[in-house]
C-alpha atoms as a PDB file:
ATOM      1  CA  UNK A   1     149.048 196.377 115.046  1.00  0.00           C
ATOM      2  CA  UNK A   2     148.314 198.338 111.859  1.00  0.00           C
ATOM      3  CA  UNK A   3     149.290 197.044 108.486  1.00  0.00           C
ATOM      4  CA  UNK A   4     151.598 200.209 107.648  1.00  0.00           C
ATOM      5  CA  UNK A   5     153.021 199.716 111.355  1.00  0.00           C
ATOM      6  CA  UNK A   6     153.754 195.931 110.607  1.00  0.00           C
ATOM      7  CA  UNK A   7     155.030 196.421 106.867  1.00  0.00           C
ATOM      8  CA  UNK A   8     157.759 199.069 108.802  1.00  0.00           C
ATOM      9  CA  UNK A   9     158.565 196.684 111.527  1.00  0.00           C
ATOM     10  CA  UNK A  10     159.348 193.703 108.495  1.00  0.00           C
ATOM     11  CA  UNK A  11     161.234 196.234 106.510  1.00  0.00           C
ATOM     12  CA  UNK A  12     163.722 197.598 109.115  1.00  0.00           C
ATOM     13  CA  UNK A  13     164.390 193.388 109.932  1.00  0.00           C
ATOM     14  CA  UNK A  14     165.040 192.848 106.474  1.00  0.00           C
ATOM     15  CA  UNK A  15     167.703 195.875 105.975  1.00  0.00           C
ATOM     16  CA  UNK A  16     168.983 195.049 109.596  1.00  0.00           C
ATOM     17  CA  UNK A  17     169.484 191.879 108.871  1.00  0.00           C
ATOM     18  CA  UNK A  18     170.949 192.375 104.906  1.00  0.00           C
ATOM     19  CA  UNK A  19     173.578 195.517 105.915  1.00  0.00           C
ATOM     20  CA  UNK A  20     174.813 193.233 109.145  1.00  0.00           C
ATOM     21  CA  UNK A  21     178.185 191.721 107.576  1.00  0.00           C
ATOM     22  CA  UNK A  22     177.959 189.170 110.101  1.00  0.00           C
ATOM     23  CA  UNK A  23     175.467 187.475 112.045  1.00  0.00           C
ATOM     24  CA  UNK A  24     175.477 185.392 115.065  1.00  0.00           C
ATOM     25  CA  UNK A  25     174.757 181.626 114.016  1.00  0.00           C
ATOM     26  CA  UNK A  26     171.837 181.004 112.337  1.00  0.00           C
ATOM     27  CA  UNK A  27     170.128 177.984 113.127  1.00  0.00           C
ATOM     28  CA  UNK A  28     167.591 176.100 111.479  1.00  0.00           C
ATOM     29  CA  UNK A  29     164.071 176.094 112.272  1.00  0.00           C
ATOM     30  CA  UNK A  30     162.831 172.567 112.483  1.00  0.00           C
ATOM     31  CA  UNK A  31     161.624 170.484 109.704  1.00  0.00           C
ATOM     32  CA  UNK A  32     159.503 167.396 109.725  1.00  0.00           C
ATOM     33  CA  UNK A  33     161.556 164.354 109.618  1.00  0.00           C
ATOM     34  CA  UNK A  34     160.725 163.581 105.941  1.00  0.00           C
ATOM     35  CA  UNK A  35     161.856 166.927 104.684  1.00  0.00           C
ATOM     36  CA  UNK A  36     165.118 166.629 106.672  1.00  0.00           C
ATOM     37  CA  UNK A  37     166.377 162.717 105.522  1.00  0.00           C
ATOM     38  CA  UNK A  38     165.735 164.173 102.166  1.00  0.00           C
ATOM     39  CA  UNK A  39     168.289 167.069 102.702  1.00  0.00           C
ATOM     40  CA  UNK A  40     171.036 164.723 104.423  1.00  0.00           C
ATOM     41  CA  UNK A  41     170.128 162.177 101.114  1.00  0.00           C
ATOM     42  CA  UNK A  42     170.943 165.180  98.691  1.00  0.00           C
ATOM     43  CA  UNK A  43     173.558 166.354 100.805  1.00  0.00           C
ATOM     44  CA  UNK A  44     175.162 163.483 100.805  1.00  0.00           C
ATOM     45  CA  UNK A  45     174.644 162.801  97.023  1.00  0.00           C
ATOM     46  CA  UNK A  46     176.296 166.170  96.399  1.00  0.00           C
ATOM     47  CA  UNK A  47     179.186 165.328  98.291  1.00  0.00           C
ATOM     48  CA  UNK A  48     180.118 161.706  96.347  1.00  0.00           C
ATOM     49  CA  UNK A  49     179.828 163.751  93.552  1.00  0.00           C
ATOM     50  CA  UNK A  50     182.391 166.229  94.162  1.00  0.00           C
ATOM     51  CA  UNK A  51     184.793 163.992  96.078  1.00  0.00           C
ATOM     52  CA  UNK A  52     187.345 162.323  94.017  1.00  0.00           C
ATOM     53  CA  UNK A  53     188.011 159.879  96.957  1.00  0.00           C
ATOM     54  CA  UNK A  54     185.461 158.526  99.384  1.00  0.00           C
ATOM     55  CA  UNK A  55     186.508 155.761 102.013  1.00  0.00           C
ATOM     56  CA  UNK A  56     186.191 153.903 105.275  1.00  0.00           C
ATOM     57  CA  UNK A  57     188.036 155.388 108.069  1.00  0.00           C
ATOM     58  CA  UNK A  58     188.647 155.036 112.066  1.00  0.00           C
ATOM     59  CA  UNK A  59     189.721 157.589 114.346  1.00  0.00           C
ATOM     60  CA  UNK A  60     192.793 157.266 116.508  1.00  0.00           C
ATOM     61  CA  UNK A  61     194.223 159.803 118.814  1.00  0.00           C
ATOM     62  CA  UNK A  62     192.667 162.779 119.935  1.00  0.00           C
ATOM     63  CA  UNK A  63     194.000 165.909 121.358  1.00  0.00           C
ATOM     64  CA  UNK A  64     193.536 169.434 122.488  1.00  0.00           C
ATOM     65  CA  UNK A  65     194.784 172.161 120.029  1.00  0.00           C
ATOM     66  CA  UNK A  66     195.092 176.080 120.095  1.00  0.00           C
ATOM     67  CA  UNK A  67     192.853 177.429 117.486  1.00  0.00           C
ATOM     68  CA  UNK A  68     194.106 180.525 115.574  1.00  0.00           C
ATOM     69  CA  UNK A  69     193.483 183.948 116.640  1.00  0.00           C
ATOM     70  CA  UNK A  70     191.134 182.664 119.894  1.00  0.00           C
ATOM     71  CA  UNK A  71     191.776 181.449 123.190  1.00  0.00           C
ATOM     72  CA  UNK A  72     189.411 178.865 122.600  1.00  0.00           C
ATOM     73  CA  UNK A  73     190.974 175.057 122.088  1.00  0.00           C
ATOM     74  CA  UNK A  74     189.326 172.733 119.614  1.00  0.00           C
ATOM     75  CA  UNK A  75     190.059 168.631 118.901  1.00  0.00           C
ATOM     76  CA  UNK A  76     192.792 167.100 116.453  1.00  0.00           C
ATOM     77  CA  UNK A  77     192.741 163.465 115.719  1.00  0.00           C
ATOM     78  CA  UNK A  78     193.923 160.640 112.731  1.00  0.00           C
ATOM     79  CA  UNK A  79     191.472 159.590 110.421  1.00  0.00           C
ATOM     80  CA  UNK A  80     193.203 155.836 109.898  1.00  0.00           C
ATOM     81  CA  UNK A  81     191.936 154.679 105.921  1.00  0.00           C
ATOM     82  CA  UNK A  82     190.133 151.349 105.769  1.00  0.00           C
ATOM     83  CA  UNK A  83     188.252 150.601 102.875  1.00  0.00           C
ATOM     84  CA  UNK A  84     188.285 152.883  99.394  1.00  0.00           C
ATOM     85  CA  UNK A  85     184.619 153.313  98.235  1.00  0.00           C
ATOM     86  CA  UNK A  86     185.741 155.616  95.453  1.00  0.00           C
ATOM     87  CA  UNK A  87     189.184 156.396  93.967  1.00  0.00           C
ATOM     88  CA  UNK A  88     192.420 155.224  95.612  1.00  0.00           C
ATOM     89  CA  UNK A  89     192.712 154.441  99.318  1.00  0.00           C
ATOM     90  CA  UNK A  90     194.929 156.770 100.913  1.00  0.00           C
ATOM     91  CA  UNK A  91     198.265 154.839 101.806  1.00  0.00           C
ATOM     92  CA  UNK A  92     198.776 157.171 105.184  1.00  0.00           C
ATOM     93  CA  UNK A  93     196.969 158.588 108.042  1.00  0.00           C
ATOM     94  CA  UNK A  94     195.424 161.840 107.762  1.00  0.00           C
ATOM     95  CA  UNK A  95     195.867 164.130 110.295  1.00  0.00           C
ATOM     96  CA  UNK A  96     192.008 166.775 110.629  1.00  0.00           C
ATOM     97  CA  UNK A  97     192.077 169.454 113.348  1.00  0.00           C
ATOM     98  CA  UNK A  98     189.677 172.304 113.985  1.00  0.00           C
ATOM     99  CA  UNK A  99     191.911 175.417 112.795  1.00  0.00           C
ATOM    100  CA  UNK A 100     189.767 178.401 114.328  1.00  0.00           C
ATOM    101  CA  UNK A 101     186.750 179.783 116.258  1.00  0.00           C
ATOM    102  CA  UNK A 102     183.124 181.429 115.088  1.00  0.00           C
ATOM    103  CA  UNK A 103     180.209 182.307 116.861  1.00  0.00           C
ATOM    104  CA  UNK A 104     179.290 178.652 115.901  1.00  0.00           C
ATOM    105  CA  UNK A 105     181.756 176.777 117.344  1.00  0.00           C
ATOM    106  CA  UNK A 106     185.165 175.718 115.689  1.00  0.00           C
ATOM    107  CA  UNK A 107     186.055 175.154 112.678  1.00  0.00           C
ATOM    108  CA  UNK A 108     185.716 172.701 110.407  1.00  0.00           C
ATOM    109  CA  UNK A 109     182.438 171.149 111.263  1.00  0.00           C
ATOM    110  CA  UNK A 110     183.856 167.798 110.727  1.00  0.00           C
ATOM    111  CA  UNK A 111     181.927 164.974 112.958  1.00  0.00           C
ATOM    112  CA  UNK A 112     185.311 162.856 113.031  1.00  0.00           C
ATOM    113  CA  UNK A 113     186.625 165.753 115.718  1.00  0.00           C
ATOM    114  CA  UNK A 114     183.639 165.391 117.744  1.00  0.00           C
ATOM    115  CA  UNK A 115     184.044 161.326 118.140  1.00  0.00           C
ATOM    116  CA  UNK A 116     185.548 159.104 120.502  1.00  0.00           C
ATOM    117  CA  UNK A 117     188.830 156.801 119.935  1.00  0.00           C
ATOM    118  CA  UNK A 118     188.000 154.240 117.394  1.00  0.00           C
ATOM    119  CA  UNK A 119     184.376 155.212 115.585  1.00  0.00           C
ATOM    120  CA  UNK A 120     184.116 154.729 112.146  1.00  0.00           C
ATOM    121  CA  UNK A 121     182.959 157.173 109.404  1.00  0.00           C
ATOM    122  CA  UNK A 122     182.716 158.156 105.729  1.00  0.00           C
ATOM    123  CA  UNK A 123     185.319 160.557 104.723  1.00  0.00           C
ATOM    124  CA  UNK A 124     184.435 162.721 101.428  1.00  0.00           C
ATOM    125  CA  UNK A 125     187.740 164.335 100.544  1.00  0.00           C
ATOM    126  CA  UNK A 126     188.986 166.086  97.076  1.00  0.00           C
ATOM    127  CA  UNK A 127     192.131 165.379  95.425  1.00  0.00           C
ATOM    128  CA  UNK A 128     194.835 163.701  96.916  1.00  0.00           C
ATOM    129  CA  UNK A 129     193.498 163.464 101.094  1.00  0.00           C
ATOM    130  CA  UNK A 130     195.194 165.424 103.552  1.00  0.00           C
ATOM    131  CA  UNK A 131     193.996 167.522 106.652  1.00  0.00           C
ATOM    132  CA  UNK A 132     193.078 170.700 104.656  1.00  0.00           C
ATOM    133  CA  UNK A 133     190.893 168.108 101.436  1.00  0.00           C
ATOM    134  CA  UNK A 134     188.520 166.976 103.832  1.00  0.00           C
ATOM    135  CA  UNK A 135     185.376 168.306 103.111  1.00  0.00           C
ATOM    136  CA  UNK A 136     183.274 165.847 105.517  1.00  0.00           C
ATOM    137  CA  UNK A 137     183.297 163.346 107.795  1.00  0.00           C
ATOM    138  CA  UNK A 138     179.930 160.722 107.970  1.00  0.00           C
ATOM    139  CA  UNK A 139     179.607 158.475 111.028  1.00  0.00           C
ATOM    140  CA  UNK A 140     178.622 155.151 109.306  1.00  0.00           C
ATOM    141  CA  UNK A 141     175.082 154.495 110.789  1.00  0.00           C
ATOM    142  CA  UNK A 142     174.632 158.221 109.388  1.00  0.00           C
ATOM    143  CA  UNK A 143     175.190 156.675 106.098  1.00  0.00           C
ATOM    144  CA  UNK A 144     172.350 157.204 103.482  1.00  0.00           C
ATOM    145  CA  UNK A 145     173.801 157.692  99.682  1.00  0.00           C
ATOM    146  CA  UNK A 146     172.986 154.765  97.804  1.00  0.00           C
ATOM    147  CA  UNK A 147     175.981 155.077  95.850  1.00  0.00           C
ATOM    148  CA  UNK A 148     178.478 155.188  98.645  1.00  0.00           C
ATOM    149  CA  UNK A 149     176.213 151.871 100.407  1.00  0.00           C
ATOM    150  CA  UNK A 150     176.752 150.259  96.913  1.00  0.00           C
ATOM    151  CA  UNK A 151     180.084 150.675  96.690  1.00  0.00           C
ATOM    152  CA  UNK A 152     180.657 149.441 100.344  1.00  0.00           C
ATOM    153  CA  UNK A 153     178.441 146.547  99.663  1.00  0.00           C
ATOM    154  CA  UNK A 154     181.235 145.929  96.599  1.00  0.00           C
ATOM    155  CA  UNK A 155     184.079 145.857  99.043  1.00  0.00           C
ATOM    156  CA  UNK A 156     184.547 144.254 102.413  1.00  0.00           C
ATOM    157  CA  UNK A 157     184.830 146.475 105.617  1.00  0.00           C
ATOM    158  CA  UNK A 158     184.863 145.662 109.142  1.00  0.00           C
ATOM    159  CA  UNK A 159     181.857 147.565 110.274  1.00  0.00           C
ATOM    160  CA  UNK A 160     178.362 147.368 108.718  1.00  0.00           C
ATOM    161  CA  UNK A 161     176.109 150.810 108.901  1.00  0.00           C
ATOM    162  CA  UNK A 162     173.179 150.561 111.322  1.00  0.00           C
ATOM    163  CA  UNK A 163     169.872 149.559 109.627  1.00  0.00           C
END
């Protein structure tokens, strides 16, 4: 193919893809596995450091839920608090569910709603934790931060992560 002919073909998938206000899910291509434990490390970093409470947690009753404006059904369950790792313990359960539908699934991409009865994970949550301050749920043996391992090395949980 000429040059001119490929520069045209690259500039029309640029402005296609730029004036599209929304695009299917885009997905990753894949990285080598060094490259990607360094992104789950940072990401992780980034979210003890924007979390004013981090702790322990086990799931506990799941159900099916209606998800707004879709037919589609998504999972509810209890995160039950175990262990504080950073800021106070929450004294109740909190209550996650996926509220709504994209192209990638529903929504929020918390790993908690995608767990079985009694699995254990890190929750990252802002403020005072409820249902809608949950940015993220960590399965434990996902668990890479050194300053959330500290701090559960400090404390004593029932579960230890995965080595």
């Amino acid at each position: 193919m000429p040059a001119k002919s490929r520069l045209a073909w690259v500039l029309a998938a640029v402005l296609a893809s730029v004036s599209t206000p929304t695009l299917a899910c885009v997905i990753a291509p894949p990285t080598p596995d060094e490259a990607m434990a360094e992104r789950v490390r940072n990401h992780q970093a980034t979210l003890w450091a924007r979390s004013d409470v981090v702790f322990l947690s086990q799931t506990s009753g799941f159900d099916r839920v209606s998800l707004t404006n879709s037919t589609a059904q998504g999972n509810s369950t209890t995160l039950v608090p175990s262990l504080a790792l950073k800021g106070d313990l929450p004294t109740e359960p909190i209550g996650i569910r996926h509220t709504t539908f994209t192209s990638c699934g529903p929504i929020p991409f918390l790993d908690a709603l995608s767990a079985r009865e009694g699995d254990w994970f890190v929750i990252f949550a802002r403020e005072l934790p409820s249902g809608l301050s949950v940015d993220a749920t960590v399965p434990i043996d996902e668990l890479v931060d050194p300053q959330a391992l500290r701090a559960w090395a400090k404390g004593s949980a029932p579960p230890a992560p995965a080595t």
